[in-house]
Protein backbone atom coordinates (compact mmCIF):
# COMPACT_ATOMS: atom_id res chain seq x y z
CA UNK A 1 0.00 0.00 0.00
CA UNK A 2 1.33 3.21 -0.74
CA UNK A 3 2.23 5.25 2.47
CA UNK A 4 1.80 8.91 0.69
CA UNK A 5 5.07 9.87 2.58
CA UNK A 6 6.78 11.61 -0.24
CA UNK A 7 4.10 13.85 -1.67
CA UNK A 8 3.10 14.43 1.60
CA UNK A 9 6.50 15.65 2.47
CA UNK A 10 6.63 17.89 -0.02
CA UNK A 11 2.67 19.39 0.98
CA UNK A 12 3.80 20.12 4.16
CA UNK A 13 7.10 22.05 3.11
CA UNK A 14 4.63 24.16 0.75
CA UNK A 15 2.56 24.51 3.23
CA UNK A 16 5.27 25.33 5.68
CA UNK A 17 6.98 28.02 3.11
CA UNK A 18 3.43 29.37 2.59
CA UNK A 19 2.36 30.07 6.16
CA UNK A 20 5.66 31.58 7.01
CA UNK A 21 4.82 34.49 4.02
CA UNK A 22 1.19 34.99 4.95
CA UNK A 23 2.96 34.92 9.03
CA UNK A 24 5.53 37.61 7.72
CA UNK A 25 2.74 39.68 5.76
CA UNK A 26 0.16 38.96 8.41
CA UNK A 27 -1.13 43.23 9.79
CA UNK A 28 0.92 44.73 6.94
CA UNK A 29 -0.44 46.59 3.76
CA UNK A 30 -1.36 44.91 0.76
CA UNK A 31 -3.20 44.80 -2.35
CA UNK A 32 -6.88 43.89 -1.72
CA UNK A 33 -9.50 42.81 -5.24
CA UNK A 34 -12.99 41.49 -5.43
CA UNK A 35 -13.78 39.22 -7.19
CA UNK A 36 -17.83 39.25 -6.52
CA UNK A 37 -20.12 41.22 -3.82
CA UNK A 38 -18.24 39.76 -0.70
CA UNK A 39 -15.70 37.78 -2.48
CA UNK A 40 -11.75 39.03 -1.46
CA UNK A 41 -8.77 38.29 -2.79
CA UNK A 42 -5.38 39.69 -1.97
CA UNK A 43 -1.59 39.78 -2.91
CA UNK A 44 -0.79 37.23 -0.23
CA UNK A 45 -3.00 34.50 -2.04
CA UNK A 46 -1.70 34.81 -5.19
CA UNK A 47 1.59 34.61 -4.07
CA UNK A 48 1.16 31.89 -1.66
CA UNK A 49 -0.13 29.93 -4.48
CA UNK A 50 2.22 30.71 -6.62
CA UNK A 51 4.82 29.27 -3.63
CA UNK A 52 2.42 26.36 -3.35
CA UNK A 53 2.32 25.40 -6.76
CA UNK A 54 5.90 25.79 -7.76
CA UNK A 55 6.84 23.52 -4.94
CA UNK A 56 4.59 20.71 -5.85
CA UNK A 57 5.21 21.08 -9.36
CA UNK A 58 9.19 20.36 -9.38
CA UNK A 59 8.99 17.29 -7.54
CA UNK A 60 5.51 16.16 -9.24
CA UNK A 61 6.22 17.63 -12.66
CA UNK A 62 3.31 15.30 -14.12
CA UNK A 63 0.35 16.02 -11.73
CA UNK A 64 -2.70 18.42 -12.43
CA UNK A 65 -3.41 21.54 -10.46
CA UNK A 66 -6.78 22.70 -9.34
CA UNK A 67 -6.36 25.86 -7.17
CA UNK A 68 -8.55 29.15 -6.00
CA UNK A 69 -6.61 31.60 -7.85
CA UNK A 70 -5.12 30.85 -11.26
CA UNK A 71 -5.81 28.54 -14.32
CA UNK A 72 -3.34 25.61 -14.56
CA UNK A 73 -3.14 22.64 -17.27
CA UNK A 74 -4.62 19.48 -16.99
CA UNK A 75 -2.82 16.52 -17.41
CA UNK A 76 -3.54 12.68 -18.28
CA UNK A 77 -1.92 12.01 -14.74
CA UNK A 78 -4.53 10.65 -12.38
CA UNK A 79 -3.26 12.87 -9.44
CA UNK A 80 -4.56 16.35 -9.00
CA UNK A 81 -3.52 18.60 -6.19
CA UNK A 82 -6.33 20.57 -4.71
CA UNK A 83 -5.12 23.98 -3.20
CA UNK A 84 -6.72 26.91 -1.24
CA UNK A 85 -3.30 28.70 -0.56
CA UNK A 86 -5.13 30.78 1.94
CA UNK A 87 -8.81 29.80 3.18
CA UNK A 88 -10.19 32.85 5.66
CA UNK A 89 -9.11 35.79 3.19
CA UNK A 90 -11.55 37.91 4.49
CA UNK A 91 -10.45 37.36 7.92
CA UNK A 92 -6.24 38.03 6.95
CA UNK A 93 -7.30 41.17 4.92
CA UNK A 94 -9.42 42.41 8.20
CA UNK A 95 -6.12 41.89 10.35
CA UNK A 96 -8.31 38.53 11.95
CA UNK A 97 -6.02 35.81 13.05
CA UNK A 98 -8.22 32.83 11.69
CA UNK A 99 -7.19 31.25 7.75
CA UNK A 100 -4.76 28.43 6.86
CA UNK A 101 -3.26 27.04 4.03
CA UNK A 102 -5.08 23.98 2.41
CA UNK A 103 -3.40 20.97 0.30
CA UNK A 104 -5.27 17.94 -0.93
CA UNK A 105 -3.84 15.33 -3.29
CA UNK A 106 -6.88 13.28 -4.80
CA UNK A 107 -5.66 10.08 -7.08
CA UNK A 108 -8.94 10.06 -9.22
CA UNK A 109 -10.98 12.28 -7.46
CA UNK A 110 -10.22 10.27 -4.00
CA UNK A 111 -8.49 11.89 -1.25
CA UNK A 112 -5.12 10.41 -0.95
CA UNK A 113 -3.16 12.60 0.96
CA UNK A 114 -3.95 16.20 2.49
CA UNK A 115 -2.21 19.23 4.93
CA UNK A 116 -3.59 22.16 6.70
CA UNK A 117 -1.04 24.30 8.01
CA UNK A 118 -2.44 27.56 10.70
CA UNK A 119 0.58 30.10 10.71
CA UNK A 120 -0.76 32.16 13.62
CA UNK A 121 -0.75 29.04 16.19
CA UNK A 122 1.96 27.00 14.27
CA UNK A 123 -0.66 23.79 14.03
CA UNK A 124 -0.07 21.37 11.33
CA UNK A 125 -2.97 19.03 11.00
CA UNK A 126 -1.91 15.79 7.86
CA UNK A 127 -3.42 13.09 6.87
CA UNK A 128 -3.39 10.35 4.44
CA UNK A 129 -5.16 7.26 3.27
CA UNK A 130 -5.33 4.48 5.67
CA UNK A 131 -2.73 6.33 7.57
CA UNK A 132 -4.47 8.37 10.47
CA UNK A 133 -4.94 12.19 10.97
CA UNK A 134 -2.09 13.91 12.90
CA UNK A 135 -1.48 17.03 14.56
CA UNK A 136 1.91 18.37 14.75
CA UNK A 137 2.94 14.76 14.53
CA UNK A 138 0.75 13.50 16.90
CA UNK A 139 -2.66 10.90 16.50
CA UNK A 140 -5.88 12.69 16.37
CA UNK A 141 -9.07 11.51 16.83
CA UNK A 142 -12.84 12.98 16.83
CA UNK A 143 -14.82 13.68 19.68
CA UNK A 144 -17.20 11.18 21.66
CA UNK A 145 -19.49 13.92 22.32
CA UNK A 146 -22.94 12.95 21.66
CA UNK A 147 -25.91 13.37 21.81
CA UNK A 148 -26.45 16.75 19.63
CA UNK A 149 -27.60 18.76 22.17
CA UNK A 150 -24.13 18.06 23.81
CA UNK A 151 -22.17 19.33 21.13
CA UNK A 152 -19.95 22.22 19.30
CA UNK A 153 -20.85 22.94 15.99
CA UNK A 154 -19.07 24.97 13.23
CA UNK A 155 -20.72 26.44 9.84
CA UNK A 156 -20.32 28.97 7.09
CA UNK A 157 -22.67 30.63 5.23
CA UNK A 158 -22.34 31.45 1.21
CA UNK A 159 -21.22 34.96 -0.40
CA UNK A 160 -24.33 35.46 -2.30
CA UNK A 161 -26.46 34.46 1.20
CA UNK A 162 -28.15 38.13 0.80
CA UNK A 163 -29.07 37.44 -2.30
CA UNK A 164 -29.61 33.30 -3.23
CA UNK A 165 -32.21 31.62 -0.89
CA UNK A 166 -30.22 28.95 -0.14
CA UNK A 167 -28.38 30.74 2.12
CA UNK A 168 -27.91 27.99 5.53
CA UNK A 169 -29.61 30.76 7.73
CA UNK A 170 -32.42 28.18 8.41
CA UNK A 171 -30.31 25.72 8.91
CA UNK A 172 -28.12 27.86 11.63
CA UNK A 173 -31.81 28.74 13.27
CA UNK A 174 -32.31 25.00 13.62
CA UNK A 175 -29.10 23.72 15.10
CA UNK A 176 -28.96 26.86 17.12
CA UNK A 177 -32.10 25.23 19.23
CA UNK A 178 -30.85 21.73 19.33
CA UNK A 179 -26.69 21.87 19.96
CA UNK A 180 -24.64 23.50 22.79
CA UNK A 181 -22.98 26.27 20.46
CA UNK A 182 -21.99 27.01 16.84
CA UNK A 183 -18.95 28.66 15.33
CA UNK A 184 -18.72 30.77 12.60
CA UNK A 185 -15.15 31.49 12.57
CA UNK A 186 -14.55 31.93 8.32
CA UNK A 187 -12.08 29.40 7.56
CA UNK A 188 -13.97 25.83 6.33
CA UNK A 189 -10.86 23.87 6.02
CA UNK A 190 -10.12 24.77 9.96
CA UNK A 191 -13.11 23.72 10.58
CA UNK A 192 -13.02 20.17 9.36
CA UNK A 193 -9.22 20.01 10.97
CA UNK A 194 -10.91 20.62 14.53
CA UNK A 195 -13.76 18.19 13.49
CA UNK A 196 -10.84 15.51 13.18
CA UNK A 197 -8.94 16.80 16.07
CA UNK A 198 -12.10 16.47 18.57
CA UNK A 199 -11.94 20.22 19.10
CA UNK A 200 -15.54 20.74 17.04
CA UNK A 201 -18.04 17.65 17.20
CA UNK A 202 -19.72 18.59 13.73
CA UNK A 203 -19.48 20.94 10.91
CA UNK A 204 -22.16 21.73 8.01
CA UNK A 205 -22.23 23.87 5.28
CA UNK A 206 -22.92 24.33 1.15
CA UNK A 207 -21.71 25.76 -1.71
CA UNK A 208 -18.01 25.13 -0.80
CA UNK A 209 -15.29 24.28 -3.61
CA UNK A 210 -13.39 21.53 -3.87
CA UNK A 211 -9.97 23.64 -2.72
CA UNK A 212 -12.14 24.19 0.71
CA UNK A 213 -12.37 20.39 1.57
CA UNK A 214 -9.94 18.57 -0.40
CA UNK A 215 -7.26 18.22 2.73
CA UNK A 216 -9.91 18.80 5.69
CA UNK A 217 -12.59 15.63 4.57
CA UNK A 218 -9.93 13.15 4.52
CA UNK A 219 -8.65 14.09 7.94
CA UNK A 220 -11.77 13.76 9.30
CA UNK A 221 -12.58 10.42 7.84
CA UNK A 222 -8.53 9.20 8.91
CA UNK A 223 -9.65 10.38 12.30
CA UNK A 224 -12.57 8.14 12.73
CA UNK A 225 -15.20 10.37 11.63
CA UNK A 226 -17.91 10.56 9.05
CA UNK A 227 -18.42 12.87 6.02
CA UNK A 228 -21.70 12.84 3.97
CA UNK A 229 -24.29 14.76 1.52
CA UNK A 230 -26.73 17.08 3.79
CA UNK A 231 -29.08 13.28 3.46
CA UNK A 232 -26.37 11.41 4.80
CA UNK A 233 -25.75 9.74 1.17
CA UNK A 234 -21.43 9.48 0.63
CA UNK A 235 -20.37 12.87 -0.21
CA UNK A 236 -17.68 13.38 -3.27
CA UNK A 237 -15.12 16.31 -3.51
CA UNK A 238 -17.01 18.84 -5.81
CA UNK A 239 -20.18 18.49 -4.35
CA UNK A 240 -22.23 21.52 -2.84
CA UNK A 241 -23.46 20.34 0.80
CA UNK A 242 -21.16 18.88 2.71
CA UNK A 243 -21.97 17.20 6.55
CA UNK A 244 -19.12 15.93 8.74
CA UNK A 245 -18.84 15.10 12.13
CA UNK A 246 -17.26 11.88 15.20
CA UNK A 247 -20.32 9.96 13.71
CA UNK A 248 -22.32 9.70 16.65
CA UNK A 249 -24.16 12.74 15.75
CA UNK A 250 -24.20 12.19 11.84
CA UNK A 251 -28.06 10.88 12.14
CA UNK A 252 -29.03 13.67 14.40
CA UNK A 253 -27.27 15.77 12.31
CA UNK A 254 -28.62 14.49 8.90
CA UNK A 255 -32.42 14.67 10.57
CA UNK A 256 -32.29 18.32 11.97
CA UNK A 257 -30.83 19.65 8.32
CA UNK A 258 -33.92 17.61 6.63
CA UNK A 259 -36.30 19.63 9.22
CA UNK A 260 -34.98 22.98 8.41
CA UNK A 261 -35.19 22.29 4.53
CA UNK A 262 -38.88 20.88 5.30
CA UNK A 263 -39.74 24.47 6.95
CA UNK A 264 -38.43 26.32 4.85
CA UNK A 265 -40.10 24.46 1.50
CA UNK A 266 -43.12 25.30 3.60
CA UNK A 267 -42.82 28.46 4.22
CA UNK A 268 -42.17 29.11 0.41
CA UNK A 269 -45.37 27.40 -0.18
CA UNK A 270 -47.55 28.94 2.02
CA UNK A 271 -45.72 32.49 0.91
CA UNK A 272 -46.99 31.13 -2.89
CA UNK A 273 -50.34 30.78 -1.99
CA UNK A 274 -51.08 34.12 -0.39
């Protein structure tokens, strides 16, 4: 079986090299763009990428590139790395320690291998296939927290969510009454890191890309967790609703999101018929 060691190794120094440039750059002044209504980007992620990819690329000359920023050539190898060079842009351009670095390596659309480096608290969460999640070198496992109402949740909620209905705020309503506490911190990758780490007990949230997850669902399925559709059917980097959690909340989990979608198809009914 292969072990992933070597392109890991080289995702971590990427990541490493990175994080140390976002660290460095972290409070200064720098070019900020949008790139929709709500949607940053800055000099730092283009550059980080550009560190990212360079990296990858001279020891893995052959592989495909999918990343936030820029437009890279496909190749016929079946390995693609899967890059946010910074996830929480909004909160680095506001000066708000929360973002990461995010590097997943999928062999035919399957997570194989994946890195989330945090520069501000020097945490580097790994994983890979049949190999456990770590944390600065150290196991990780999810939580044993359960049932829902004993739990810490974390979410997100879409750039358009003024404008698109589908915007999670029913869904936030409904596991606001049912869990201990939800976190909307702005980074989705962190997120799914904690999920694996036990820190978080669940996480929800759509319209993500496949840079957001890539490196964070593998960790939390390496850490004994589960990851799944909004219905609890297998979830596959790329899709738009994605529900992880330790697995002893999945059903509750699955059930509540099912409810909130129920009141709010009603609502849109009854709002039709008057």
């Amino acid at each position: 079986m292969n072990s992933w060691h070597d392109q890991l190794e080289v995702a971590v120094e990427a990541a490493l090299t990175a994080g140390r440039y976002q660290r460095y750059r972290f409070a200064s002044r720098f070019a900020v763009e949008m790139k929709g209504d709500k949607n940053l980007v800055t000099e730092v992620d283009r550059e980080s990428e550009r560190l990212i990819v360079e990296q990858l690329l001279a020891s893995f000359p052959d592989h495909s590139i999918l990343a936030e920023e820029g437009e890279y050539p496909r190749t016929d190898s079946p390995f693609c790395w899967i890059i946010d060079p910074l996830d929480g842009t909004t909160n680095y351009a506001h000066g708000f320690p929360w973002f990461c670095v995010s590097i997943g390596l999928a062999e035919e659309g399957v997570p194989v291998a994946g890195v989330i480096y945090n520069p501000i608290s020097d945490e580097l969460f790994t994983a890979a296939r049949g190999g456990g999640a770590f944390l600065n070198g150290h196991r990780v496992r999810v939580s044993t927290r359960a049932p829902l109402r004993d739990t810490l949740l974390a979410t997100g909620f879409p750039y358009d969510c003024a404008s698109d209905p589908a915007n999670n705020f029913a869904n936030f309503i409904a596991f606001q009454k049912v869990a201990r506490g939800i976190r909307r911190a702005g980074a989705a990758a962190l997120d799914l890191a904690y999920v694996a780490a036990g820190r978080l007990d669940g996480f929800w949230e759509l319209k993500l890309k496949p840079w957001d997850v890539a490196a964070g669902v593998l960790m939390v399925a390496e850490a004994g967790g589960e990851v799944s559709g909004f219905d609890g059917s297998p979830y596959a980097i790329g899709e738009h609703r994605i529900l992880a959690s330790n697995g002893l909340i999945q059903g509750e989990m699955v059930a509540t999101l099912a409810s909130a979608d129920q009141g709010v198809n009603q609502g849109v009914d009854q709002g039709g018929a008057s």
